[in-house]
C-alpha atoms as a PDB file:
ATOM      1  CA  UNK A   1      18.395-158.783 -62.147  1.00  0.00           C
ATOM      2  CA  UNK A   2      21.814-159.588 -60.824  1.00  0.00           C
ATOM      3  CA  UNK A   3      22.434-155.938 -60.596  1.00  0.00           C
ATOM      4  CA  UNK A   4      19.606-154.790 -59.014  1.00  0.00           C
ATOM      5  CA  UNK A   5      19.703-157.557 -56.078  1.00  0.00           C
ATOM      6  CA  UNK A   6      23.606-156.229 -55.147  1.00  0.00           C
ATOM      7  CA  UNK A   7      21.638-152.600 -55.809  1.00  0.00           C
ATOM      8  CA  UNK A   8      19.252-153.433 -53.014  1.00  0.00           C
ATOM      9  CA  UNK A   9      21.990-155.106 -50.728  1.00  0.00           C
ATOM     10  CA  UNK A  10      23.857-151.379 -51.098  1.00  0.00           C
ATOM     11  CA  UNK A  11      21.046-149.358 -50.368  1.00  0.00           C
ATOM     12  CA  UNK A  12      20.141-151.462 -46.975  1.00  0.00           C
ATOM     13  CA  UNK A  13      23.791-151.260 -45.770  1.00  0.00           C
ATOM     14  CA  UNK A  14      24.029-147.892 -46.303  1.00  0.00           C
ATOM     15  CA  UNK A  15      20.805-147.252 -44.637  1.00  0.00           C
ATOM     16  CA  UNK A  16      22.032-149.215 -41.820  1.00  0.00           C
ATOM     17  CA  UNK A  17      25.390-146.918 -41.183  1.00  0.00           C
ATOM     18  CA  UNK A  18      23.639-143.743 -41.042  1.00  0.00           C
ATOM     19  CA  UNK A  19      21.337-144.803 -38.990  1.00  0.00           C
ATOM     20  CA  UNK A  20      24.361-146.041 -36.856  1.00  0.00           C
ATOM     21  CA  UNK A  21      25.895-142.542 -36.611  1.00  0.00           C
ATOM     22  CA  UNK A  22      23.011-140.460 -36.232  1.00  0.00           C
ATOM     23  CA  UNK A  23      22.541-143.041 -33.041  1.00  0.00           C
ATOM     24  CA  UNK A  24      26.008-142.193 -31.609  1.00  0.00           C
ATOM     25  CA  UNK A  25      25.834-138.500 -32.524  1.00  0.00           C
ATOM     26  CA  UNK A  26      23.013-138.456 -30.130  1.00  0.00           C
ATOM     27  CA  UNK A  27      24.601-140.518 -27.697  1.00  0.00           C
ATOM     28  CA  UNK A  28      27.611-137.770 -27.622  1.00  0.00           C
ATOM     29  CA  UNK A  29      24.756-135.126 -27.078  1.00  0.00           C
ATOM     30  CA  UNK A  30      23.241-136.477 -24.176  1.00  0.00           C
ATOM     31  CA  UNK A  31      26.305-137.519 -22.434  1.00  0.00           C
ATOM     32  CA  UNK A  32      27.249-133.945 -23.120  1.00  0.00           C
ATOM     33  CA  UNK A  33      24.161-132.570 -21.525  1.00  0.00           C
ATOM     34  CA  UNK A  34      24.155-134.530 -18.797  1.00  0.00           C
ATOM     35  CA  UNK A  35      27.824-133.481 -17.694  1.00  0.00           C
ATOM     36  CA  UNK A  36      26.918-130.029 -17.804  1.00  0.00           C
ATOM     37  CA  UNK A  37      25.325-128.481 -14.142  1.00  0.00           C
ATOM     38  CA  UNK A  38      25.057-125.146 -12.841  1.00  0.00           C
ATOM     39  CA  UNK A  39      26.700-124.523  -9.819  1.00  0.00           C
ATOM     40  CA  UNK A  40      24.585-122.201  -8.007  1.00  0.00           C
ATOM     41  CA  UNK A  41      27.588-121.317  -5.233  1.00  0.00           C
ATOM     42  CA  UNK A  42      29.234-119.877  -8.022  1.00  0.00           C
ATOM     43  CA  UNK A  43      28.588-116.351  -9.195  1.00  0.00           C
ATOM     44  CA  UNK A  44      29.595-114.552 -12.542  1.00  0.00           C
ATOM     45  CA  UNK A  45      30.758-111.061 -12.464  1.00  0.00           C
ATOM     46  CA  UNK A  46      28.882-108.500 -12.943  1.00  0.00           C
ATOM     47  CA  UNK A  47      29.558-106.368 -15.992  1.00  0.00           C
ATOM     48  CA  UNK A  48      31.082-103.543 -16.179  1.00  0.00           C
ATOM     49  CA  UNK A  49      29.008-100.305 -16.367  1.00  0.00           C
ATOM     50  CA  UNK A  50      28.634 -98.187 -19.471  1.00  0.00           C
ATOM     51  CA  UNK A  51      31.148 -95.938 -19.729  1.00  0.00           C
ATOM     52  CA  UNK A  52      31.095 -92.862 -22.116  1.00  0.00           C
ATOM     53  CA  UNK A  53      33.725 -93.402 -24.443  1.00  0.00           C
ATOM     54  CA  UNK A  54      36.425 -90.927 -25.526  1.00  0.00           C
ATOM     55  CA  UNK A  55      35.707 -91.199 -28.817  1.00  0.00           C
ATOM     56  CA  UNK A  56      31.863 -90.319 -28.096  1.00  0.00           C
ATOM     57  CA  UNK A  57      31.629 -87.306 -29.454  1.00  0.00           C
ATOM     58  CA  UNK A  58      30.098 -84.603 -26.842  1.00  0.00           C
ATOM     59  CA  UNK A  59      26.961 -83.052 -28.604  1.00  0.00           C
ATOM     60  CA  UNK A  60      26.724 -79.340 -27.377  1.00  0.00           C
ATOM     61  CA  UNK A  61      23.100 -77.839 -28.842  1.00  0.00           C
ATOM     62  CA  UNK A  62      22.178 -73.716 -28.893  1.00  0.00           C
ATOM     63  CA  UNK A  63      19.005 -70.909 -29.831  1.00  0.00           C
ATOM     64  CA  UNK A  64      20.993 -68.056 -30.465  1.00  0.00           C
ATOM     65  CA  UNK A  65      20.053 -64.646 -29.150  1.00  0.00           C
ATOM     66  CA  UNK A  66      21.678 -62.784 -31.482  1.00  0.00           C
ATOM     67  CA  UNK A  67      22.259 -63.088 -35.026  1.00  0.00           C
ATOM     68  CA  UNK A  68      22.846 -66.461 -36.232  1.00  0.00           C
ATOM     69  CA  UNK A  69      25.679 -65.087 -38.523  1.00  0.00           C
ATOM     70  CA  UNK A  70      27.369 -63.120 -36.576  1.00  0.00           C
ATOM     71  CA  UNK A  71      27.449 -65.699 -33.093  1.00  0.00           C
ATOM     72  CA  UNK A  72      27.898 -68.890 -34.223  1.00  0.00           C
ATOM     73  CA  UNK A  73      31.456 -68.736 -34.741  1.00  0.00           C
ATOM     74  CA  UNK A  74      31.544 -68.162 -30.872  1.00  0.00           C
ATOM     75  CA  UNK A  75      29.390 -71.038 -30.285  1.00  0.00           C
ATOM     76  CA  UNK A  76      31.698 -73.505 -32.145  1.00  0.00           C
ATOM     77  CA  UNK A  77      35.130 -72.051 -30.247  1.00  0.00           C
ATOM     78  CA  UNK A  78      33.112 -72.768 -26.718  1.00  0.00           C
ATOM     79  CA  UNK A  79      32.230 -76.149 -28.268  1.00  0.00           C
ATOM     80  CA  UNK A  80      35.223 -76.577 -29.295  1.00  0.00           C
ATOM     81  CA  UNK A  81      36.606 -75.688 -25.661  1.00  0.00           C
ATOM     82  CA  UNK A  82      34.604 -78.191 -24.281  1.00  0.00           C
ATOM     83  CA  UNK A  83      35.554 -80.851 -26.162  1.00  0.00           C
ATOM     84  CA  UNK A  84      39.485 -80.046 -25.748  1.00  0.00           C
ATOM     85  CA  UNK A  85      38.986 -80.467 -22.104  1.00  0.00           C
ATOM     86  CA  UNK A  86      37.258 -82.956 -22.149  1.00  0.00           C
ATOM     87  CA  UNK A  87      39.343 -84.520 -24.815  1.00  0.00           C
ATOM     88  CA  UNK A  88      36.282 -86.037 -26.785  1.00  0.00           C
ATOM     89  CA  UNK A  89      35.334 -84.905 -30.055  1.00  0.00           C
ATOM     90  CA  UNK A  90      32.387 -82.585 -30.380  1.00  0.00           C
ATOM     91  CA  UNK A  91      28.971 -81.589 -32.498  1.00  0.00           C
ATOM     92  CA  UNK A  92      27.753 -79.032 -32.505  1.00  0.00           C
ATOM     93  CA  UNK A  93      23.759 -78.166 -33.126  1.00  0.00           C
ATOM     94  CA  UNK A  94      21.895 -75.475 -33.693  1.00  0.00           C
ATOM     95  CA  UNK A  95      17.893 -74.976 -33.501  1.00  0.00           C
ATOM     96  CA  UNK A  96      15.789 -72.724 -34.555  1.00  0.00           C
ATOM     97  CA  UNK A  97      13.170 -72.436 -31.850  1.00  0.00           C
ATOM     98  CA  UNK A  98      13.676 -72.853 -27.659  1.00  0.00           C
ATOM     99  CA  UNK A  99      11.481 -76.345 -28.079  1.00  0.00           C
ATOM    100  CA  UNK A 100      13.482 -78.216 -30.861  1.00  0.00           C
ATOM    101  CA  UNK A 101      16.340 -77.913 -28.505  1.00  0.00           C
ATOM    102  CA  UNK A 102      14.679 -78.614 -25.635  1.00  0.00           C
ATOM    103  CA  UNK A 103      13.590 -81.518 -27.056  1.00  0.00           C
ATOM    104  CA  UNK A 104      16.796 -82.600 -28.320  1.00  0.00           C
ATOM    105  CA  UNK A 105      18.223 -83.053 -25.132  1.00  0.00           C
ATOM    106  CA  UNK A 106      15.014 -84.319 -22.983  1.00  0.00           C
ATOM    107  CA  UNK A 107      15.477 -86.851 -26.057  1.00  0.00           C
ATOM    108  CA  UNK A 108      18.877 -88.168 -25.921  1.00  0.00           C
ATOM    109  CA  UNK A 109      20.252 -86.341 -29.012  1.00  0.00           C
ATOM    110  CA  UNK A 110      22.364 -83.513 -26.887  1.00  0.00           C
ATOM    111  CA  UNK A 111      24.557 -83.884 -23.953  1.00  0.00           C
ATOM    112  CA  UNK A 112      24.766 -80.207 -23.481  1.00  0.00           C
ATOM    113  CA  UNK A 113      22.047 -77.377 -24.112  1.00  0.00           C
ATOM    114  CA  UNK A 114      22.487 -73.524 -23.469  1.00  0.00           C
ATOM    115  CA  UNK A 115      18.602 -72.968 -22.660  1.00  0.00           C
ATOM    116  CA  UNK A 116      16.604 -69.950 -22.339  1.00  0.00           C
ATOM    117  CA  UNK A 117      14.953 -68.827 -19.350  1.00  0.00           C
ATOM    118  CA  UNK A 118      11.798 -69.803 -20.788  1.00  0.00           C
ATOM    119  CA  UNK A 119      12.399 -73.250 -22.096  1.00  0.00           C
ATOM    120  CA  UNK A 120      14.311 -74.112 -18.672  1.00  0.00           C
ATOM    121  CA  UNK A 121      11.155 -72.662 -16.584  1.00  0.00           C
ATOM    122  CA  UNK A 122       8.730 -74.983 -19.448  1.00  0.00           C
ATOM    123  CA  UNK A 123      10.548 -77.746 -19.214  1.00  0.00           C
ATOM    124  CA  UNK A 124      12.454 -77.744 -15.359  1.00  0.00           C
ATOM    125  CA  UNK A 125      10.710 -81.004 -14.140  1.00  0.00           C
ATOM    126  CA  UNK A 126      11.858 -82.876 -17.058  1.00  0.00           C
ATOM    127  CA  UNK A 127      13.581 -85.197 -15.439  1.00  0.00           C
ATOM    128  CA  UNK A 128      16.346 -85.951 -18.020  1.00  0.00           C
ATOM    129  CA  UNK A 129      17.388 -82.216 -17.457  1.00  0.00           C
ATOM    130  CA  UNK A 130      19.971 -80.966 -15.031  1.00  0.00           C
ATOM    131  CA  UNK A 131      21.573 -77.427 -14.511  1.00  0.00           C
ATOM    132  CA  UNK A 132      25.019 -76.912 -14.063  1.00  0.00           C
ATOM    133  CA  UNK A 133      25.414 -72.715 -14.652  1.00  0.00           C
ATOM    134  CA  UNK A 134      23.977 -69.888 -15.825  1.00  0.00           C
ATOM    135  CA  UNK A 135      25.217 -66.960 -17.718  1.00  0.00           C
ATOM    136  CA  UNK A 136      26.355 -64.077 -16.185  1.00  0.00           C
ATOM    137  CA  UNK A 137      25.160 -60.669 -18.475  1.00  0.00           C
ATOM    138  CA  UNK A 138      26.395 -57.386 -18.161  1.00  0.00           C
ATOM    139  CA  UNK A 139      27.243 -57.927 -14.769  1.00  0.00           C
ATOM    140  CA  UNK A 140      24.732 -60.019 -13.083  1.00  0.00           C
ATOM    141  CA  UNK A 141      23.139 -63.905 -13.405  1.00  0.00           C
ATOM    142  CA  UNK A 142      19.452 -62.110 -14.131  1.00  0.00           C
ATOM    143  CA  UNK A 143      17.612 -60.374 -16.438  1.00  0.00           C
ATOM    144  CA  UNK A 144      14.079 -59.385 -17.741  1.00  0.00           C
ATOM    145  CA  UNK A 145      12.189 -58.613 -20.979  1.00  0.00           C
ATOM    146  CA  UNK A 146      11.495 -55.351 -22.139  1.00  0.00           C
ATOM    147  CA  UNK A 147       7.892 -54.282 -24.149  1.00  0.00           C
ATOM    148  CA  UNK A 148       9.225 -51.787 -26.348  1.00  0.00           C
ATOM    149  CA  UNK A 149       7.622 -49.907 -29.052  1.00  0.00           C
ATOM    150  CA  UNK A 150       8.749 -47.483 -31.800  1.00  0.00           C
ATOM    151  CA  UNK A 151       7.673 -44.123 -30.620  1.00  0.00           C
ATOM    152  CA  UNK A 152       8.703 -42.469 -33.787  1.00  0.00           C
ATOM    153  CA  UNK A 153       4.705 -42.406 -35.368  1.00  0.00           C
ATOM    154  CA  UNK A 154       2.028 -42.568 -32.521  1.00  0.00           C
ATOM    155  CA  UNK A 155       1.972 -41.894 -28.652  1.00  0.00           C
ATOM    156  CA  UNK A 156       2.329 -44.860 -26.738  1.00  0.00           C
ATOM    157  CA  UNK A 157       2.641 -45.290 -22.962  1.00  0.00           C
ATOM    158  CA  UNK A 158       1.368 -48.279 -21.544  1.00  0.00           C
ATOM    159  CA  UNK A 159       0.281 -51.780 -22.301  1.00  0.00           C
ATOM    160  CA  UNK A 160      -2.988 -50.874 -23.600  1.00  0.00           C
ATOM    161  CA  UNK A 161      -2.363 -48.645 -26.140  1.00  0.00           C
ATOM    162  CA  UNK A 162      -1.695 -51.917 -28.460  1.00  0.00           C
ATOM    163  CA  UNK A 163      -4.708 -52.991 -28.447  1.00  0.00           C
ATOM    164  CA  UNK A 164      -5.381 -53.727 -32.073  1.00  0.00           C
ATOM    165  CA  UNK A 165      -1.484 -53.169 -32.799  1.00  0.00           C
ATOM    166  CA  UNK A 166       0.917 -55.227 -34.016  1.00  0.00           C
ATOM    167  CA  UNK A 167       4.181 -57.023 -31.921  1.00  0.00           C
ATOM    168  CA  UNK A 168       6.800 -59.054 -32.675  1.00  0.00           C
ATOM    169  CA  UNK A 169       7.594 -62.259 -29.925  1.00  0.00           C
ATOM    170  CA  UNK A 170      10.732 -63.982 -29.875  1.00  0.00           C
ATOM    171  CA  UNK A 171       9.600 -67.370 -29.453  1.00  0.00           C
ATOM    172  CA  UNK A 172       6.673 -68.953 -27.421  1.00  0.00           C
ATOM    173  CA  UNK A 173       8.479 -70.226 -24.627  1.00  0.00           C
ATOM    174  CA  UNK A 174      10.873 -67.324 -24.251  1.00  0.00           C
ATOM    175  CA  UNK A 175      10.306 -65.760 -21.160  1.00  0.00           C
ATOM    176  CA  UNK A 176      11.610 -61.719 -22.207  1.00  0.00           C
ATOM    177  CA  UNK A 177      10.386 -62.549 -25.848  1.00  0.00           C
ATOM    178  CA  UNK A 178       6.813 -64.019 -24.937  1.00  0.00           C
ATOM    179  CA  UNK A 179       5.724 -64.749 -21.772  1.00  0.00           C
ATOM    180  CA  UNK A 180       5.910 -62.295 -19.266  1.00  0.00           C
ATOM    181  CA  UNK A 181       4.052 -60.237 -21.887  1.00  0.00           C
ATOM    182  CA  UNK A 182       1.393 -62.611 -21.587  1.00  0.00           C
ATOM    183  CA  UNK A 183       1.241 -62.817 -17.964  1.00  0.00           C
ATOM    184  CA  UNK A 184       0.523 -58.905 -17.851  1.00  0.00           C
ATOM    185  CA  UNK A 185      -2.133 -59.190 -20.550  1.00  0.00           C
ATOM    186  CA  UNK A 186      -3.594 -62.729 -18.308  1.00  0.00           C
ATOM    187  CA  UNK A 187      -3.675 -59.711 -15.365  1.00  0.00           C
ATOM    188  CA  UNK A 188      -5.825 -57.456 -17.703  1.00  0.00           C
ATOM    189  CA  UNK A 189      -8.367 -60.640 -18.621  1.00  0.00           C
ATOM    190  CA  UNK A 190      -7.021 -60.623 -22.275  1.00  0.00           C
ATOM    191  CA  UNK A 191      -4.658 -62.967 -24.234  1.00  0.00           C
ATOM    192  CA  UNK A 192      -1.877 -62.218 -26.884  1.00  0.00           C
ATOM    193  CA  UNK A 193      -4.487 -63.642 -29.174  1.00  0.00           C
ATOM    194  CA  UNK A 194      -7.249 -61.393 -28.382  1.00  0.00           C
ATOM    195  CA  UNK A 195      -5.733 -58.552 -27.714  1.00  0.00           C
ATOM    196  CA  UNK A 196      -2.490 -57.656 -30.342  1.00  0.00           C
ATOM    197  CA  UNK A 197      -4.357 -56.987 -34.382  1.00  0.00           C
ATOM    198  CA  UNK A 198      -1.276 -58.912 -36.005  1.00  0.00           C
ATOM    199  CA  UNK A 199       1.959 -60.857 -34.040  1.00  0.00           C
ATOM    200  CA  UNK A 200       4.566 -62.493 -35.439  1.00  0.00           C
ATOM    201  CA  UNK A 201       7.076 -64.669 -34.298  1.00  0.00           C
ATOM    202  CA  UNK A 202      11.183 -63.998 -34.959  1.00  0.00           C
ATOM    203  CA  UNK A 203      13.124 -66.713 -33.222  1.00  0.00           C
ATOM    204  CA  UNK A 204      15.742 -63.402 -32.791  1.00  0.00           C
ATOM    205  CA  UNK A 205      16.301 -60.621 -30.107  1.00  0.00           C
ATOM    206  CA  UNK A 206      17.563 -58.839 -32.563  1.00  0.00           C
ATOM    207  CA  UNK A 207      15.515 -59.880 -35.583  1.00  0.00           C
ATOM    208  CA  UNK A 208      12.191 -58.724 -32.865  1.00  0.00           C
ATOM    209  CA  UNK A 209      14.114 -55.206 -32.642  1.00  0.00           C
ATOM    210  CA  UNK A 210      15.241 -54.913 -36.110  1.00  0.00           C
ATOM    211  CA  UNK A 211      11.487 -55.140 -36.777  1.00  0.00           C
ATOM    212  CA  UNK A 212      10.931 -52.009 -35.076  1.00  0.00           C
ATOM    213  CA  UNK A 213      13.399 -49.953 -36.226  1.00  0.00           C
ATOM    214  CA  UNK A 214      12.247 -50.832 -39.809  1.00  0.00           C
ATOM    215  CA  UNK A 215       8.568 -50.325 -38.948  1.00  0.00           C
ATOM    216  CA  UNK A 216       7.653 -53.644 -39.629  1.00  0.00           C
ATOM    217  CA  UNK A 217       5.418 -53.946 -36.359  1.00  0.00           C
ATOM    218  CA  UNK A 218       4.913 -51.665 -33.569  1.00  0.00           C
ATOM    219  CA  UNK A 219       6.168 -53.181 -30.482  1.00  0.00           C
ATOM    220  CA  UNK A 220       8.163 -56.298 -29.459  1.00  0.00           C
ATOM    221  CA  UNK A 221       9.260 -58.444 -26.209  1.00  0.00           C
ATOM    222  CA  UNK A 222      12.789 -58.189 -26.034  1.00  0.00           C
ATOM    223  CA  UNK A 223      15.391 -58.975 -24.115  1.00  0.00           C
ATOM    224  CA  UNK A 224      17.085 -56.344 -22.069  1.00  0.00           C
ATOM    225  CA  UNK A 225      20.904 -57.215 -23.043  1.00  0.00           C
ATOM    226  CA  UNK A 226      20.034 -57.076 -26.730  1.00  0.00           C
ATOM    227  CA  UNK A 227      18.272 -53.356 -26.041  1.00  0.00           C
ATOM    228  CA  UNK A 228      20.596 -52.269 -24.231  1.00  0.00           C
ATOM    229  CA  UNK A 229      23.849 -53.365 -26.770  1.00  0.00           C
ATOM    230  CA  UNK A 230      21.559 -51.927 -29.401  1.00  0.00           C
ATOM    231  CA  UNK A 231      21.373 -48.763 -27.954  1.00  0.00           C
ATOM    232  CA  UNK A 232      24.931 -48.663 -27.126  1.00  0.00           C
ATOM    233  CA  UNK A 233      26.390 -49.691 -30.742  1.00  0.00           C
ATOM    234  CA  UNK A 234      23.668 -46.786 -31.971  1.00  0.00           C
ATOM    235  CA  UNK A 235      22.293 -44.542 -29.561  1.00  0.00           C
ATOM    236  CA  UNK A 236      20.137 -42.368 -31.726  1.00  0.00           C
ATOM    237  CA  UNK A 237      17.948 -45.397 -31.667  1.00  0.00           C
ATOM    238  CA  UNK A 238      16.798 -44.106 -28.228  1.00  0.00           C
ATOM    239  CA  UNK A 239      15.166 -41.211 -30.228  1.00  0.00           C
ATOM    240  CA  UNK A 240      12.480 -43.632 -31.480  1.00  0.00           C
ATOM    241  CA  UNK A 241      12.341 -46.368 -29.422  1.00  0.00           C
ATOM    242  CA  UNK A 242      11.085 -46.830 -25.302  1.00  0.00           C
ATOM    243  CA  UNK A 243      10.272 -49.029 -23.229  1.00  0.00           C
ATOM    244  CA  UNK A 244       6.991 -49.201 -22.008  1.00  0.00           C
ATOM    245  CA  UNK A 245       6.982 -52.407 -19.766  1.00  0.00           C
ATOM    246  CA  UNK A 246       9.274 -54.862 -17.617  1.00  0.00           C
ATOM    247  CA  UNK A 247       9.685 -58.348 -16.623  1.00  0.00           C
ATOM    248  CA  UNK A 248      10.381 -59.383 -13.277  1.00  0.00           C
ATOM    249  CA  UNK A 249      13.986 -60.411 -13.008  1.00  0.00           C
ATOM    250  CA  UNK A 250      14.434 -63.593 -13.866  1.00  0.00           C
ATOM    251  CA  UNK A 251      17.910 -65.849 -13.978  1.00  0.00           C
ATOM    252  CA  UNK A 252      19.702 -65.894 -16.852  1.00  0.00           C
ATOM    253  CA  UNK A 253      19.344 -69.161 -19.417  1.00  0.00           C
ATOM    254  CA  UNK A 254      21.556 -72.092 -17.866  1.00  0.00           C
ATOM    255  CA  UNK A 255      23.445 -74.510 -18.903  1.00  0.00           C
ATOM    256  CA  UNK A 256      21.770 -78.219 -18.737  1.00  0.00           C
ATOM    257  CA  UNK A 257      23.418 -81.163 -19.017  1.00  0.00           C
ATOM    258  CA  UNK A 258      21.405 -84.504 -19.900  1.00  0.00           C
ATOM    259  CA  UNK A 259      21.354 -86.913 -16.556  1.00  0.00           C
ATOM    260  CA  UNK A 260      21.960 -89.773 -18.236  1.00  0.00           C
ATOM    261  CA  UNK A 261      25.364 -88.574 -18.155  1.00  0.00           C
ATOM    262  CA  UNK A 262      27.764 -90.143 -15.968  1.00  0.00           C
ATOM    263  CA  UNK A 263      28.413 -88.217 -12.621  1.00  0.00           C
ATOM    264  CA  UNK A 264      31.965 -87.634 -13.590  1.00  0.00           C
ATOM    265  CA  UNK A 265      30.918 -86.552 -17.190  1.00  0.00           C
ATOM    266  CA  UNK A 266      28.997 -84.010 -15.215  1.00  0.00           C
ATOM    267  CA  UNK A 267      31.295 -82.538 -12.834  1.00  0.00           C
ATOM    268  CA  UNK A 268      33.889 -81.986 -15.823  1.00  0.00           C
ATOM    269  CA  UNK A 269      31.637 -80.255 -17.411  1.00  0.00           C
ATOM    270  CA  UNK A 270      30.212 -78.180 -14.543  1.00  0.00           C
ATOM    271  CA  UNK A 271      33.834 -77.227 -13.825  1.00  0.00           C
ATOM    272  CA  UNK A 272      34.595 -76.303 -17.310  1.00  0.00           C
ATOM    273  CA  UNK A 273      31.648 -73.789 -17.742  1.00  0.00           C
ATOM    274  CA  UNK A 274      32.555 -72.321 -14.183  1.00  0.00           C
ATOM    275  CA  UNK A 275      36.506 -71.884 -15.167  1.00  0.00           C
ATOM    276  CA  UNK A 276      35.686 -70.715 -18.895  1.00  0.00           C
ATOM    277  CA  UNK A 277      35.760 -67.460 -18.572  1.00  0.00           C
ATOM    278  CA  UNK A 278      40.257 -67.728 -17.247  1.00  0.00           C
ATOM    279  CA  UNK A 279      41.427 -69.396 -20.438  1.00  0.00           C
ATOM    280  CA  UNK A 280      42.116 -66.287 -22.708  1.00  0.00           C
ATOM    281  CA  UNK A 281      41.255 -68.210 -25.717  1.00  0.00           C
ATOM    282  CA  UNK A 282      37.783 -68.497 -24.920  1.00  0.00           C
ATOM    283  CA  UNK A 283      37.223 -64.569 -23.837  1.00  0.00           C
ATOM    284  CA  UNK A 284      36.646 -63.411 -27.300  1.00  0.00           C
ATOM    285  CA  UNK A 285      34.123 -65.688 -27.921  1.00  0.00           C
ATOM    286  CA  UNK A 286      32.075 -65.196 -24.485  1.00  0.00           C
ATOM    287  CA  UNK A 287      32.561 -61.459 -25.290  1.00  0.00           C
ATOM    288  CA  UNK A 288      30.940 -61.764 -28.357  1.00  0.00           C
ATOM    289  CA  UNK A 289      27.585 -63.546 -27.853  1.00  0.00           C
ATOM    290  CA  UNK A 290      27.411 -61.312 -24.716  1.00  0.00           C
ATOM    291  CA  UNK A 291      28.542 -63.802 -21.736  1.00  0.00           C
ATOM    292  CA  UNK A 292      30.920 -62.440 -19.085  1.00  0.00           C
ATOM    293  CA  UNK A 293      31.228 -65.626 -17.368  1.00  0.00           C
ATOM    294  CA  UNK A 294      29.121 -68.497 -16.492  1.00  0.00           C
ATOM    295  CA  UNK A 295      28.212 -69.066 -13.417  1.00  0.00           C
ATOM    296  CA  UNK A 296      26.656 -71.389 -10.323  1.00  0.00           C
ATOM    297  CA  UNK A 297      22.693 -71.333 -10.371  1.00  0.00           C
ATOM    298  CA  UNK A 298      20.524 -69.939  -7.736  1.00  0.00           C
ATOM    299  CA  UNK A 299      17.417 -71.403  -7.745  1.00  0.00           C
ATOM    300  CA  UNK A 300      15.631 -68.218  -6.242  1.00  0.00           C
ATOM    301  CA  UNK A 301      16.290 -66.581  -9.470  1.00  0.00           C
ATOM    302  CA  UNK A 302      14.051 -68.771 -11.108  1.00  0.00           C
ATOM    303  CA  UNK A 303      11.095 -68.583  -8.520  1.00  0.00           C
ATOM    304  CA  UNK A 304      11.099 -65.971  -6.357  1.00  0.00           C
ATOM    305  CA  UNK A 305       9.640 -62.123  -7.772  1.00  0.00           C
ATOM    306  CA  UNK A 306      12.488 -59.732  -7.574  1.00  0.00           C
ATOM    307  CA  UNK A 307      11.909 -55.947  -7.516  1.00  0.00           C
ATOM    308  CA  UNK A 308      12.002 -54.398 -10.901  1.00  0.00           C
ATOM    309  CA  UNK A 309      15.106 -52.008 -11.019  1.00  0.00           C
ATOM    310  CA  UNK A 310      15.661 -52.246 -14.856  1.00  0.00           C
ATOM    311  CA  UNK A 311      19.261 -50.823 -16.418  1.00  0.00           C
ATOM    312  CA  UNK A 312      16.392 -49.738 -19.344  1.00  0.00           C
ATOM    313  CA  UNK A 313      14.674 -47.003 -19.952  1.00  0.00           C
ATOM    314  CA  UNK A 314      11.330 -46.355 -18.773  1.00  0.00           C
END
């Protein structure tokens, strides 16, 4: 009994010191409170703006024209260019089809895209996208899609005599590999759809004109660069195959940057596209996916309908 009465005694006493220090704890908290105002004279700096980092990598996305093979060694030494100059390490992507890299950088995954004609005109009031150049070919910023056809079996002259046939497009937003073909046939009240027996779709200049030559279709959309290299690396391939239609001239593919970029980011980059073609280590590599030199954009080039006066063919 004796022990559980001092028991009792223990329990209240400690009771009674917590309860003391739980009172003075919150004592301390509301004297601390109370001390602390907000001084609305006073302003806090504003914080710094986001700045791209050097050690951002610079993400530099590409459709190839050509052969994957045989061009994306180029692709990487231009990359690779880019990121020297603007000392910031680089990635480079490639896609398949004109809208997976379209989409890549309308979606924050590139900094840098070398668009098609096509995709650019598709996709030109994207906001997010900005041109800084576009590629000078065999001379000049333009260019335009040939219809050609492999005249080594049947007679064909014109546009309607494939009715039924079979073609090979580039891509379905490439402007020489798709759509000015379709504009012609919208002229005659027919679609691609309605009107070709069998298309198919390459992804490849080359792979669209490879499928001539091998008889695999009977025309294709083309563009005129990759004829006209074709017909220079072989020209007894101008024994079988003609052109039977042209494009308007339209500006080359151009060089986009992403807006979200910083305006410095942008002008560096601008500059190092316009200045690529001096450094001799990059000449090679322009040289062989078919670049002389990039240049600024005219934006009549992509609008306005320039006479047909074709380097092709006819």
């Amino acid at each position: 009994m004796i022990s559980n009465n001092w028991g009792g005694i223990l329990n209240r006493h400690v009771v009674i010191i917590l309860v003391c220090v739980v009172a003075m704890l919150l004592s301390g908290c509301q004297n601390a409170r109370s001390e602390y105002q907000i001084d609305f004279t006073k302003s806090e700096p504003a914080p710094e703006p986001f700045q791209e980092s050097r050690n951002d990598p610079i993400r530099v996305t590409f459709s190839s024209l050509l052969a994957p093979a045989d061009t994306i060694k180029h692709y990487r030494k231009i990359a690779n260019h880019i990121g020297e100059q603007l000392q910031r390490p680089v990635i480079l992507i490639q896609r398949k089809s004109y809208r997976e890299m379209s989409m890549l950088i309308i979606n924050g995954g590139a900094d840098i895209a070398l668009l098609s004609a096509g995709a650019y005109l598709t996709y030109r009031n994207v906001e997010e996208l900005e041109p800084i150049a576009v590629q000078e070919r065999m001379g000049v910023p333009y260019y335009q899609g040939y219809l050609v056809v492999n005249n080594s079996q049947e007679d064909i002259d014109h546009i309607l005599d494939l009715r039924g046939k079979s073609i090979a497009f580039t891509d379905p937003i490439s402007y020489s590999g798709y759509l000015f073909v379709n504009q012609k046939l919208a002229e005659l009240n027919e679609t691609p759809e309605q009107f070709f027996g069998r298309s198919m779709y390459t992804h490849n200049h080359e792979h669209s004109l490879r499928a001539i030559m091998d008889n695999v279709v009977v025309a294709a959309a083309v563009n005129n660069s990759v004829f006209e290299q074709a017909l220079q690396k072989d020209p007894e391939l101008a024994k079988n195959l003609k052109v039977i239609a042209k494009s308007k001239q339209l500006s080359t593919g151009p060089v986009v940057v992403n807006r979200n970029l910083s305006e410095e980011e942008k002008k560096k980059i601008k500059h190092i596209f316009l200045t690529m073609h001096e450094h001799e280590a990059i000449q090679a590599a322009l040289k062989g996916i078919s670049i002389d030199r990039f240049v600024p954009v005219d934006p009549l080039l992509f609008d306005s309908a320039h006479t047909v006066t074709g380097r092709g063919r006819s």
